[in-house]
N, C-alpha and C. Protein backbone atom coordinates (compact mmCIF):
# COMPACT_ATOMS: atom_id res chain seq x y z
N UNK A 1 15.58 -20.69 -15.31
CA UNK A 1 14.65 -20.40 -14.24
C UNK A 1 14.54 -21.61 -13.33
N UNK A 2 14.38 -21.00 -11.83
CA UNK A 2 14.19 -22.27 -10.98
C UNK A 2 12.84 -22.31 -10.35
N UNK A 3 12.22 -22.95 -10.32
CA UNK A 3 10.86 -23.00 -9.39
C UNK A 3 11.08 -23.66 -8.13
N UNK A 4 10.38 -22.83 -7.15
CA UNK A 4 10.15 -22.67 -5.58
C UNK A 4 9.08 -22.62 -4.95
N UNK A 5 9.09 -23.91 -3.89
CA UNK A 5 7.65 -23.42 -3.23
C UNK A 5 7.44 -22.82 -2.18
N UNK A 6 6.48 -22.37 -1.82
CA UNK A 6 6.51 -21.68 -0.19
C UNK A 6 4.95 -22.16 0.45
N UNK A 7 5.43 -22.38 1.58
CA UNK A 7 4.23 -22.84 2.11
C UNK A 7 3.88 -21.78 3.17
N UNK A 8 2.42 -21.24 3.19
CA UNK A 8 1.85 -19.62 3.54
C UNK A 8 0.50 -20.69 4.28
N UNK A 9 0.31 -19.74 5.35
CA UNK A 9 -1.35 -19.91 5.72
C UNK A 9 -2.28 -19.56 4.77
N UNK A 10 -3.54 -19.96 4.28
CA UNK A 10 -4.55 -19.76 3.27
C UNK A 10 -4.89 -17.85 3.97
N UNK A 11 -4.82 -17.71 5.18
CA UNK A 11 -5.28 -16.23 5.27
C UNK A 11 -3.67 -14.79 5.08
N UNK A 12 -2.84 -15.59 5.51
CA UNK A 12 -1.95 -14.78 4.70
C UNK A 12 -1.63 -14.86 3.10
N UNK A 13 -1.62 -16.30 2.60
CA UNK A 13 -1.81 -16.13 1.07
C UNK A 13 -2.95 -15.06 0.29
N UNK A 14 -4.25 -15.38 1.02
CA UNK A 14 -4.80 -14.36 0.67
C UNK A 14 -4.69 -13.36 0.60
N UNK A 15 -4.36 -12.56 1.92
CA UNK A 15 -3.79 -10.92 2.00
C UNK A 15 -2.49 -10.68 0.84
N UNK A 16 -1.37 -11.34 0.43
CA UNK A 16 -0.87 -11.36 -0.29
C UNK A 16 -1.80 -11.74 -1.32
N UNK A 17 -1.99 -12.33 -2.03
CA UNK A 17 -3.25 -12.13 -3.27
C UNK A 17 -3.97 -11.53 -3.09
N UNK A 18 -4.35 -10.62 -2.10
CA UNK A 18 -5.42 -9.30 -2.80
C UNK A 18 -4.39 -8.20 -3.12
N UNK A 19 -3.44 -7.91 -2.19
CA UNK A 19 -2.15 -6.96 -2.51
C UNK A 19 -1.67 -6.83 -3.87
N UNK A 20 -1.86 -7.98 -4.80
CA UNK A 20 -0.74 -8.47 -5.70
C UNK A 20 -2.03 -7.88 -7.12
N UNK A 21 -3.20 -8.33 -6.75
CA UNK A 21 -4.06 -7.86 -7.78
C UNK A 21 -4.32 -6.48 -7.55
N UNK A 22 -4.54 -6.13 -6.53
CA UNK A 22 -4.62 -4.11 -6.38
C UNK A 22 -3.17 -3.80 -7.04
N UNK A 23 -2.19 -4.52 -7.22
CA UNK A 23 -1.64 -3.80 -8.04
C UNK A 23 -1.20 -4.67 -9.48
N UNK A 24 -2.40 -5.27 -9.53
CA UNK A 24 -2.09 -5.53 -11.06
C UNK A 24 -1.55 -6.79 -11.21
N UNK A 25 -0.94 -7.19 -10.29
CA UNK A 25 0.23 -8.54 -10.41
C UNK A 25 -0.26 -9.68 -10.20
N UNK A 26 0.16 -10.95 -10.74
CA UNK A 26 0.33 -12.06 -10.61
C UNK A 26 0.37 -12.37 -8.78
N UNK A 27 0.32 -13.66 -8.22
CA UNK A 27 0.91 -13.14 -6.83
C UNK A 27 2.27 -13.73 -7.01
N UNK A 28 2.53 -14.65 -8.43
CA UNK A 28 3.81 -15.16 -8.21
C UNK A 28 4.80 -13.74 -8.56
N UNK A 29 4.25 -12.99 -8.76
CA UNK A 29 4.76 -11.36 -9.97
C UNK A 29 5.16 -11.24 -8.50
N UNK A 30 3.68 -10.77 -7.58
CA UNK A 30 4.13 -9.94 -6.54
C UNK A 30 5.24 -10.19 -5.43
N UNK A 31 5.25 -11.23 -5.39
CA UNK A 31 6.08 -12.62 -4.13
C UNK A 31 7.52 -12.20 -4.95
N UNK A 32 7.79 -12.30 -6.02
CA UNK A 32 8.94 -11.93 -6.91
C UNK A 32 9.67 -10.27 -6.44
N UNK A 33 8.73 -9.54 -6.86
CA UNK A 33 9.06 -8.12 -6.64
C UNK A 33 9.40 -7.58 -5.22
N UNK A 34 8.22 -8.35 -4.13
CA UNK A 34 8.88 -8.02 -2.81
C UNK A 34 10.26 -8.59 -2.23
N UNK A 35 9.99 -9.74 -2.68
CA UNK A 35 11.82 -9.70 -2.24
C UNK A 35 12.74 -9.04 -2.74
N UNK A 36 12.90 -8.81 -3.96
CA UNK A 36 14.09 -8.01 -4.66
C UNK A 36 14.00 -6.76 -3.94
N UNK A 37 12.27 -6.09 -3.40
CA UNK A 37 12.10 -5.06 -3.05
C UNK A 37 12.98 -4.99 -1.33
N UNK A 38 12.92 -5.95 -1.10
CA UNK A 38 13.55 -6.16 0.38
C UNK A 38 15.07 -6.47 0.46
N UNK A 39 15.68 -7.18 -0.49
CA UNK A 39 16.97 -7.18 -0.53
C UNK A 39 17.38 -6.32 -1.17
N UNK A 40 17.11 -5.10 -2.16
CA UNK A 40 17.24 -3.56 -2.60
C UNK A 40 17.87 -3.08 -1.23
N UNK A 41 16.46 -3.32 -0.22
CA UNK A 41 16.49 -2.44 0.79
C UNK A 41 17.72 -2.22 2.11
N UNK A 42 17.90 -4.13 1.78
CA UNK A 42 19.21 -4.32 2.65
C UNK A 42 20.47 -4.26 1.82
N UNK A 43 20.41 -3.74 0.83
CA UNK A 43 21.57 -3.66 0.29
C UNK A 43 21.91 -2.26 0.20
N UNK A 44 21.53 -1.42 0.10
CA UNK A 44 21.45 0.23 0.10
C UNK A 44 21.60 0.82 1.68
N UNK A 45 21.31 -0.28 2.60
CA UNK A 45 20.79 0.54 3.93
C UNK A 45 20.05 2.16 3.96
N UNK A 46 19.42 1.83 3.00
CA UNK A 46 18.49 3.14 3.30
C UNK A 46 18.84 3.92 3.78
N UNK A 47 20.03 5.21 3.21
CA UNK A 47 20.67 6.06 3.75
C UNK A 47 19.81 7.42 2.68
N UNK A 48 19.58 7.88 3.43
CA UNK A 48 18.87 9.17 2.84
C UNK A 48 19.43 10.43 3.07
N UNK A 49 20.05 11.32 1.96
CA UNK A 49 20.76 12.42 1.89
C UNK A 49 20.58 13.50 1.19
N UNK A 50 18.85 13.14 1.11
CA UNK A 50 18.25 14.68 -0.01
C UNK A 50 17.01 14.31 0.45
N UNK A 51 16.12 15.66 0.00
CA UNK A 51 14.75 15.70 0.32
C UNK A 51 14.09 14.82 -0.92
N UNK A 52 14.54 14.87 -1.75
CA UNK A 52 13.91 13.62 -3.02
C UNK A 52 13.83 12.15 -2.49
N UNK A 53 15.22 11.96 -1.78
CA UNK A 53 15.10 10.46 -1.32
C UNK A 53 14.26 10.75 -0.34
N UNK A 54 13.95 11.23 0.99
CA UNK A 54 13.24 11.50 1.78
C UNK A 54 11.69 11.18 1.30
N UNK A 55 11.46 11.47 0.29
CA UNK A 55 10.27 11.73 -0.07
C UNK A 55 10.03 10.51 -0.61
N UNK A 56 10.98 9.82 -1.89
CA UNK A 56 10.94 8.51 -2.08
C UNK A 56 10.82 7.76 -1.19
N UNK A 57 10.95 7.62 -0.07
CA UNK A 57 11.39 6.84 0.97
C UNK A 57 9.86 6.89 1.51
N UNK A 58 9.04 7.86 1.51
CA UNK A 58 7.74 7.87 1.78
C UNK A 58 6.64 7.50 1.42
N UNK A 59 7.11 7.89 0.70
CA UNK A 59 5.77 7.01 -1.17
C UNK A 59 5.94 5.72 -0.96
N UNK A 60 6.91 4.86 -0.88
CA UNK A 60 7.35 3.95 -0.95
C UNK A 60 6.56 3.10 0.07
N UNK A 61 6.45 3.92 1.14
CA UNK A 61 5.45 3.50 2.83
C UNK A 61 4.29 3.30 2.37
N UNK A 62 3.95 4.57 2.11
CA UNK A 62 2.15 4.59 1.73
C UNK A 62 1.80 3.48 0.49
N UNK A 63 3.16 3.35 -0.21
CA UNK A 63 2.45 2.56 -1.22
C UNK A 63 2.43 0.48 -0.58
N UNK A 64 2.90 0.27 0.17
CA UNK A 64 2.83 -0.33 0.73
C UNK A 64 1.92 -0.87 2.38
N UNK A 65 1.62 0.42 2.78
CA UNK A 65 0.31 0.45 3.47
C UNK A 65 -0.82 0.05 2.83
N UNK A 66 -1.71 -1.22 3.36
CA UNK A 66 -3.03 -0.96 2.82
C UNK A 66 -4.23 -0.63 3.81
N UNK A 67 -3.75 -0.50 5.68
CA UNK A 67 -4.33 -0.23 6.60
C UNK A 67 -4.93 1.01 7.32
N UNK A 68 -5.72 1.62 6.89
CA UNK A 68 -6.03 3.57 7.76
C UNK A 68 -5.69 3.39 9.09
N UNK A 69 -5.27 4.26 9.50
CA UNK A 69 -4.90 4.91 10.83
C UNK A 69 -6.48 4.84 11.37
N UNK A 70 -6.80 4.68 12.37
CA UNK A 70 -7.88 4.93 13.22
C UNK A 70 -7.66 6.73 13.48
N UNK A 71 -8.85 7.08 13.27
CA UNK A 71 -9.10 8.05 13.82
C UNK A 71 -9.08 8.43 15.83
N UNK A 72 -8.93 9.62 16.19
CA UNK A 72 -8.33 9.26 17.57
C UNK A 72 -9.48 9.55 18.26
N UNK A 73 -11.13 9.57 17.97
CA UNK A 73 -12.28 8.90 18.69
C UNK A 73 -11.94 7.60 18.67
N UNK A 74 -11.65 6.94 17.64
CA UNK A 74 -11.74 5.07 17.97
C UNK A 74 -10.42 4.80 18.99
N UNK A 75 -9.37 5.59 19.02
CA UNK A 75 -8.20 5.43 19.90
C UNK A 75 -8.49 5.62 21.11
N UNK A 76 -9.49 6.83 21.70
CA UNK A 76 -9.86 6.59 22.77
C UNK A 76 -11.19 5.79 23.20
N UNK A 77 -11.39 5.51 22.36
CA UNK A 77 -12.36 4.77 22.41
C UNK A 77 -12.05 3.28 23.53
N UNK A 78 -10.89 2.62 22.96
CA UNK A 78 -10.21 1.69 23.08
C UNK A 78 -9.61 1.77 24.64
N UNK A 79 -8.73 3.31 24.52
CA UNK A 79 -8.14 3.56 26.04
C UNK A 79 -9.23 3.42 27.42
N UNK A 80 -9.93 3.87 26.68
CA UNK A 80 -11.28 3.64 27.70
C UNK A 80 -11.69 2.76 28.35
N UNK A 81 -11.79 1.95 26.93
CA UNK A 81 -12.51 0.51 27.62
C UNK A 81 -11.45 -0.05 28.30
N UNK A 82 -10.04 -0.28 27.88
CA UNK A 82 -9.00 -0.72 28.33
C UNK A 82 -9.14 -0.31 29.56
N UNK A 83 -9.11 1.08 29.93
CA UNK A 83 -9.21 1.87 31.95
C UNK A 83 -10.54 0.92 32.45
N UNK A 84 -11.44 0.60 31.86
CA UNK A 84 -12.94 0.11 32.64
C UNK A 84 -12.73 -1.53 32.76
N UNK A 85 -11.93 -1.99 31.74
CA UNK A 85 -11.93 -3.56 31.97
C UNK A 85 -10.18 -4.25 32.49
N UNK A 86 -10.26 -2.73 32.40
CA UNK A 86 -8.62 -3.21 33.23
C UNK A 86 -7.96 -4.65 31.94
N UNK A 87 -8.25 -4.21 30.83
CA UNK A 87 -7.54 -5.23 29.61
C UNK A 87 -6.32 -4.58 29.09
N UNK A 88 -5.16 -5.26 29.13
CA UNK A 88 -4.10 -4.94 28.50
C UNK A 88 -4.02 -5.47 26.90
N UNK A 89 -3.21 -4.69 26.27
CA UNK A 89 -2.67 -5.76 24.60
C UNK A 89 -1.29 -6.23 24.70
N UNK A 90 -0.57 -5.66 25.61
CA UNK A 90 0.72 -6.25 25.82
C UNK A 90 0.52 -7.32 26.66
């Protein structure tokens, strides 16, 4: 085994350490698993040729989401103010 360090902002380390305990893990566990999970990903190119993978391929999203969608009162909510203050996000 080799040990590695990485140097993270204290507020992204965090978000990664709450991720890593919602699912149980270490964050050195979790920091481990996402990469393999990411070079899996570039190694397969994610070619999907059945509704099983399709579906795997989905789970896989959500389980990796930890953010809700805004509901589309708060979306216009936003467009709104954006038309009244003339504020862009781009």
């Amino acid at each position: 085994m080799t040990r590695i360090h990485l140097l993270l902002d204290e507020a992204e380390k965090e978000r990664f350490r709450r991720q890593a305990n919602r699912e149980g893990k270490s964050l050195a566990a979790w920091l481990r698993d996402a990469a393999r999970e990411k070079l899996a990903a570039v190694e397969r190119h994610m070619h999907m040729s059945t509704v099983r993978e399709l579906r795997a391929f989905f789970a896989a999203c959500t389980g990796r989401e930890t953010r809700k969608e805004p509901d589309w009162e708060e979306h216009r909510r936003v467009i709104e103010q954006s038309i009244r203050t003339g504020f862009s996000a781009s």
